[in-house]
N, C-alpha and C. Protein backbone atom coordinates (compact mmCIF):
# COMPACT_ATOMS: atom_id res chain seq x y z
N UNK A 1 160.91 87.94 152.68
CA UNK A 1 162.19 88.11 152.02
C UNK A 1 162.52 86.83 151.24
N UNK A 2 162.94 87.42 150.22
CA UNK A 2 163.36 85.63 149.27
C UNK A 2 165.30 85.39 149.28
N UNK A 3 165.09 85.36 150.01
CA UNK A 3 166.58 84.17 150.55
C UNK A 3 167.04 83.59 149.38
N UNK A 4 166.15 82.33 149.05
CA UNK A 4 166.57 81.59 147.82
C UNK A 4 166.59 82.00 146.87
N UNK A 5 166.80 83.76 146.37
CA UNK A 5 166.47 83.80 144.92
C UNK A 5 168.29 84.56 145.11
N UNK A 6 168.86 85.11 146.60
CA UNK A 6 169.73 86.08 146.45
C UNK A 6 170.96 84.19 146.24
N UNK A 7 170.47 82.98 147.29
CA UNK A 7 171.34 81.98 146.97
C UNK A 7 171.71 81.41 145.42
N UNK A 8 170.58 81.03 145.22
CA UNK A 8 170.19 80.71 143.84
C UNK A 8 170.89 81.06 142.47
N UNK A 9 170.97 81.88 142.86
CA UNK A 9 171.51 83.44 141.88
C UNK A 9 173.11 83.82 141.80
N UNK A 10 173.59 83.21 143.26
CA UNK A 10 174.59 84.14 143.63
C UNK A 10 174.92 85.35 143.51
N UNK A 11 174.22 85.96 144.02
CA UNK A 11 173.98 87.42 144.03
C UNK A 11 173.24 88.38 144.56
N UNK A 12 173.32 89.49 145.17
CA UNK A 12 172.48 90.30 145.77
C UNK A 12 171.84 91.71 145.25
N UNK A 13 171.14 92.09 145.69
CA UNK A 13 170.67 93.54 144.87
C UNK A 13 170.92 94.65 145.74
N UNK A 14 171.94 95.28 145.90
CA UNK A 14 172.45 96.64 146.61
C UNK A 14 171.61 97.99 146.37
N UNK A 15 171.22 98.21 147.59
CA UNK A 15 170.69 99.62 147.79
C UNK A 15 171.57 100.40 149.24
N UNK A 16 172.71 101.71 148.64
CA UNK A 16 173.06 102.03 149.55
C UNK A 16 171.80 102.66 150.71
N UNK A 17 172.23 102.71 151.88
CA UNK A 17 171.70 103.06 153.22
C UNK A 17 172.94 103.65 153.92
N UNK A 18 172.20 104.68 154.60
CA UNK A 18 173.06 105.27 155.84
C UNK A 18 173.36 104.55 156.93
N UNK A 19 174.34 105.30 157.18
CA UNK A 19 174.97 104.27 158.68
C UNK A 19 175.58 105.69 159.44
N UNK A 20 175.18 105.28 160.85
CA UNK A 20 175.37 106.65 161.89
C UNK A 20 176.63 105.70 162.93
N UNK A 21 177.43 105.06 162.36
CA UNK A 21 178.54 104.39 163.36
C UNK A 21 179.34 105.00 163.14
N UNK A 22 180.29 105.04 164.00
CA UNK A 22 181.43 105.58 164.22
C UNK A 22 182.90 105.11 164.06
N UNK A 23 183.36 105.41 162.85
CA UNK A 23 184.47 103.77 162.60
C UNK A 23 185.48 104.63 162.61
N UNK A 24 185.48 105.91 163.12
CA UNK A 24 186.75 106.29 163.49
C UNK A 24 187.35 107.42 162.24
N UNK A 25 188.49 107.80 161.69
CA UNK A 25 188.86 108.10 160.14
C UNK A 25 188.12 107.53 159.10
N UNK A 26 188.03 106.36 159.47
CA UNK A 26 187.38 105.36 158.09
C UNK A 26 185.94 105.72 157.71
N UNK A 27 185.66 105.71 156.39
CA UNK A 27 184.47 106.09 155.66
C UNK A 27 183.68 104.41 155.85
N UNK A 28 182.55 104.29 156.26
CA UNK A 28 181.67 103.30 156.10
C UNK A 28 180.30 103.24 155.02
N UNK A 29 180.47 102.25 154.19
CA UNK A 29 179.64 102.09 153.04
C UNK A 29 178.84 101.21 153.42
N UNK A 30 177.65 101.52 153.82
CA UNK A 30 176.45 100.28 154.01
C UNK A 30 175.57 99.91 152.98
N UNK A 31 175.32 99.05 152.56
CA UNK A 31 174.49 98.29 151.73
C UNK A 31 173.62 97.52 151.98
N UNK A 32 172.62 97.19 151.36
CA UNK A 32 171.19 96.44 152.27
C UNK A 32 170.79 95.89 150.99
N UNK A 33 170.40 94.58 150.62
CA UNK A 33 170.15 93.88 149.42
C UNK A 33 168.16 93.72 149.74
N UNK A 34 168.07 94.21 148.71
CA UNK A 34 166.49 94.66 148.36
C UNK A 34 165.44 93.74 148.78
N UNK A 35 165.99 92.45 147.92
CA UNK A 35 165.14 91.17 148.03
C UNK A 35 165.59 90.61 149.27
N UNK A 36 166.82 90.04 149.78
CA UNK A 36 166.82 89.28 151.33
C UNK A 36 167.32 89.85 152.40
N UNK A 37 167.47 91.33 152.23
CA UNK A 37 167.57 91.93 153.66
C UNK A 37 168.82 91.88 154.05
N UNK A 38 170.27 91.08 153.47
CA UNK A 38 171.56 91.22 154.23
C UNK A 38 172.04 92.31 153.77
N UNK A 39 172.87 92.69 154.89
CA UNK A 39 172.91 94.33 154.98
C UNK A 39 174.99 93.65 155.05
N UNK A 40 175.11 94.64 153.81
CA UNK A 40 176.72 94.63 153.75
C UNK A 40 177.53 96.40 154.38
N UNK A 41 178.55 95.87 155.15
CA UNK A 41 179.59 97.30 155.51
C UNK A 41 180.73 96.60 155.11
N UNK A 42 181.11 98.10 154.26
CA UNK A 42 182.38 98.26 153.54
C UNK A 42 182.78 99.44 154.13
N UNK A 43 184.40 99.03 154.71
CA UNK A 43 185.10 100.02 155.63
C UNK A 43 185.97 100.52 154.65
N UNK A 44 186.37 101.83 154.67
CA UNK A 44 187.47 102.69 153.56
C UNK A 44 188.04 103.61 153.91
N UNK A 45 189.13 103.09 153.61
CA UNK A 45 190.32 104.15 153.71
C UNK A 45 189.40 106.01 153.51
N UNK A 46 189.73 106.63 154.13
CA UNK A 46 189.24 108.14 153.69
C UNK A 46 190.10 108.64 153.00
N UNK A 47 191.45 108.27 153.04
CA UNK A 47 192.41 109.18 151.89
C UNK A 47 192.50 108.61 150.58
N UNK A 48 192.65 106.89 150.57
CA UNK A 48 192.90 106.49 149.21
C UNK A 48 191.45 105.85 148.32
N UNK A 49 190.71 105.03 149.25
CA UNK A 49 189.29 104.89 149.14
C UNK A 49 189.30 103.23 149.26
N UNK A 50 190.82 102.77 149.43
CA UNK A 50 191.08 101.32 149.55
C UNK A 50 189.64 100.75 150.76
N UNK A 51 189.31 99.14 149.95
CA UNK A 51 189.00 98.69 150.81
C UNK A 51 189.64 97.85 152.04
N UNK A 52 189.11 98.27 153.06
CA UNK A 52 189.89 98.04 154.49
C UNK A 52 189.41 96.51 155.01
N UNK A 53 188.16 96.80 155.09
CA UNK A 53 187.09 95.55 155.43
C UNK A 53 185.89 95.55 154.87
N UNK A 54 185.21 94.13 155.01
CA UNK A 54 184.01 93.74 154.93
C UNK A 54 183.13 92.94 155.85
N UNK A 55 182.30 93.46 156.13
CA UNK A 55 181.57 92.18 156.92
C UNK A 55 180.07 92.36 156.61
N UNK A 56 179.35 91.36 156.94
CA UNK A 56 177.67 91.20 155.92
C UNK A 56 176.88 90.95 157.51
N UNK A 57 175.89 91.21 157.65
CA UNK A 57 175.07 91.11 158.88
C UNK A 57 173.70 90.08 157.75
N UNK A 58 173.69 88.74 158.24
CA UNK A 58 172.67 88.29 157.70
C UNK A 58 171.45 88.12 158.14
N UNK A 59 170.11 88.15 157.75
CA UNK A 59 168.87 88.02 158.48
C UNK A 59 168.89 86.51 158.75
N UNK A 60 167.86 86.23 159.54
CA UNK A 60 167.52 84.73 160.63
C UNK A 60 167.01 83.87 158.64
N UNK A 61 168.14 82.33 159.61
CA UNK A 61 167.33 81.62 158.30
C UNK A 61 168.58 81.87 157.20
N UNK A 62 168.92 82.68 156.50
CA UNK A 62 169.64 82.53 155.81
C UNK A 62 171.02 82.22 155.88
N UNK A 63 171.74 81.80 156.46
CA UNK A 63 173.06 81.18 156.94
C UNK A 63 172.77 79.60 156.81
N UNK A 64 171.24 79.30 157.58
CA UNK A 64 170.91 77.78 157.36
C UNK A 64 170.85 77.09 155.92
N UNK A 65 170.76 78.26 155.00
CA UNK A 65 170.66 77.91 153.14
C UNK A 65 172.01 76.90 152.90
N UNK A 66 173.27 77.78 153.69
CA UNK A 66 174.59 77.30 153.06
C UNK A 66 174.84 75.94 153.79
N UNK A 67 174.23 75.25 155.24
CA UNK A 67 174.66 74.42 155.69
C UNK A 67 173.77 72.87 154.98
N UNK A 68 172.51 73.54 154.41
CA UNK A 68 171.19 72.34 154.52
C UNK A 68 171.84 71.31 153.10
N UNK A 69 173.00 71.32 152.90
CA UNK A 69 173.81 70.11 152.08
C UNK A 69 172.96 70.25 150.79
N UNK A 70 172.12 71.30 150.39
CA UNK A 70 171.72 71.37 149.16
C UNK A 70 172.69 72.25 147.81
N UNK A 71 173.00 71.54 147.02
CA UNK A 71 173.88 72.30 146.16
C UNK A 71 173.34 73.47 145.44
N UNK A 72 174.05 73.93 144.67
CA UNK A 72 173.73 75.14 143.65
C UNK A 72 173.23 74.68 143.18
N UNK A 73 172.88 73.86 142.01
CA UNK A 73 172.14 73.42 140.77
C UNK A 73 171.22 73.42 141.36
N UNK A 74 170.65 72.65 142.31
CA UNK A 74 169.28 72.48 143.10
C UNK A 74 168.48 73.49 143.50
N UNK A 75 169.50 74.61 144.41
CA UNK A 75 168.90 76.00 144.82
C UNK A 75 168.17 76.09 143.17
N UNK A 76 169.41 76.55 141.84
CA UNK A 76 169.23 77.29 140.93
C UNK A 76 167.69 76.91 140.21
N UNK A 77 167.52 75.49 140.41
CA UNK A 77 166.24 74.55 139.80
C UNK A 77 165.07 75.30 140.79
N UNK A 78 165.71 74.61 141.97
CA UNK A 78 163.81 74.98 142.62
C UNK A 78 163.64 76.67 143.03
N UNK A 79 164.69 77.51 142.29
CA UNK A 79 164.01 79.14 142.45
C UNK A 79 163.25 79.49 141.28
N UNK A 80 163.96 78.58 140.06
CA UNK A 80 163.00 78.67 138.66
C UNK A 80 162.05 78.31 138.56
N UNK A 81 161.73 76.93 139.24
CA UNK A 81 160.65 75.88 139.41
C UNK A 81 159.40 76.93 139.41
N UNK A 82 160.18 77.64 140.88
CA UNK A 82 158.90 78.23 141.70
C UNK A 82 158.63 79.76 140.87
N UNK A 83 159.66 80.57 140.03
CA UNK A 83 159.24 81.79 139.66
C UNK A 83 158.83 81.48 138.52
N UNK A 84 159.04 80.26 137.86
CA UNK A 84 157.79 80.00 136.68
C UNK A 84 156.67 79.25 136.80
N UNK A 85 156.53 78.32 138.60
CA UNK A 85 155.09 78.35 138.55
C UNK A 85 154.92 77.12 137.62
N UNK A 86 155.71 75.97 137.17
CA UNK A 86 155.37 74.92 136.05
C UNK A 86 156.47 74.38 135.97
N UNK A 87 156.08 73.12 135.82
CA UNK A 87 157.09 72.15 135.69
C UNK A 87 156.68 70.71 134.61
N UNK A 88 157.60 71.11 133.72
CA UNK A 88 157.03 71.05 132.59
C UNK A 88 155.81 70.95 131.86
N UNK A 89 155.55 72.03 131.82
CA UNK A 89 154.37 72.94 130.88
C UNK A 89 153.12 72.54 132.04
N UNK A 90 153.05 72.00 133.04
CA UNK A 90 152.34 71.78 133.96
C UNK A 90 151.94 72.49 135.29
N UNK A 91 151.37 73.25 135.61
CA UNK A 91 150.96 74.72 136.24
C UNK A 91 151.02 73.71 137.76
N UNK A 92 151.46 74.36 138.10
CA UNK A 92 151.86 73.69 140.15
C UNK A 92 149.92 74.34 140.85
N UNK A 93 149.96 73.15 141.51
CA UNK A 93 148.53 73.35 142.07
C UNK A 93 148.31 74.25 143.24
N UNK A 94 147.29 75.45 143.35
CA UNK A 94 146.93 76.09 143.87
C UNK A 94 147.42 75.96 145.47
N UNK A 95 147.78 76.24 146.38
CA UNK A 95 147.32 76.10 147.85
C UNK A 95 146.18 75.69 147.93
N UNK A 96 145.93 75.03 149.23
CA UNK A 96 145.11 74.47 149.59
C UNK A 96 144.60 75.92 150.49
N UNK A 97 143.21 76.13 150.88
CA UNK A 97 142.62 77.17 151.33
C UNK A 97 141.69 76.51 152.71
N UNK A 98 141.89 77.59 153.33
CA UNK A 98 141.69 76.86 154.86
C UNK A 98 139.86 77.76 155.03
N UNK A 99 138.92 77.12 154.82
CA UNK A 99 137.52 77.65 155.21
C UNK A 99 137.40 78.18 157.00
């Protein structure tokens, strides 16, 4: 899962998913973001469609993104760094390969 691309970015990629909970009257909207796996519920009114609540269930590891004192600009640099693979016009060296 790429963590740093949903930080990076500020932003997530929503794919609704079912949810078999029981929230009572209230309609529950689950969401699951494609690339890092946090899974959002949105609680709703059933008569007006207001939102009631939110809460995000995050996967292991990603909560540690927001504490590790690295800023945005930095995330935003080293997700580009790495999805273009070059730094300036200079191709990042292979892994090392284990015989």
């Amino acid at each position: 899962m790429d963590m740093l691309r949903c930080k990076a970015l500020r932003g997530h990629a929503w794919e609704a998913i079912a949810s078999d909970a029981d929230y009572g009257p209230d309609i529950p909207l689950s969401l699951r973001c494609v690339v890092c796996g946090t899974i959002r519920i949105d609680l709703l009114d059933r008569r007006t469609g207001d939102l009631l609540s939110r809460r995000y269930d995050y996967p292991d590891g990603y909560r540690e993104l927001n504490t590790s004192g690295v800023n945005q600009r930095l995330m935003r640099l080293a997700f580009a760094l790495r999805t273009n693979g070059t730094v300036r016009g200079f191709e990042q060296p292979a892994p090392h390969s284990v015989a």
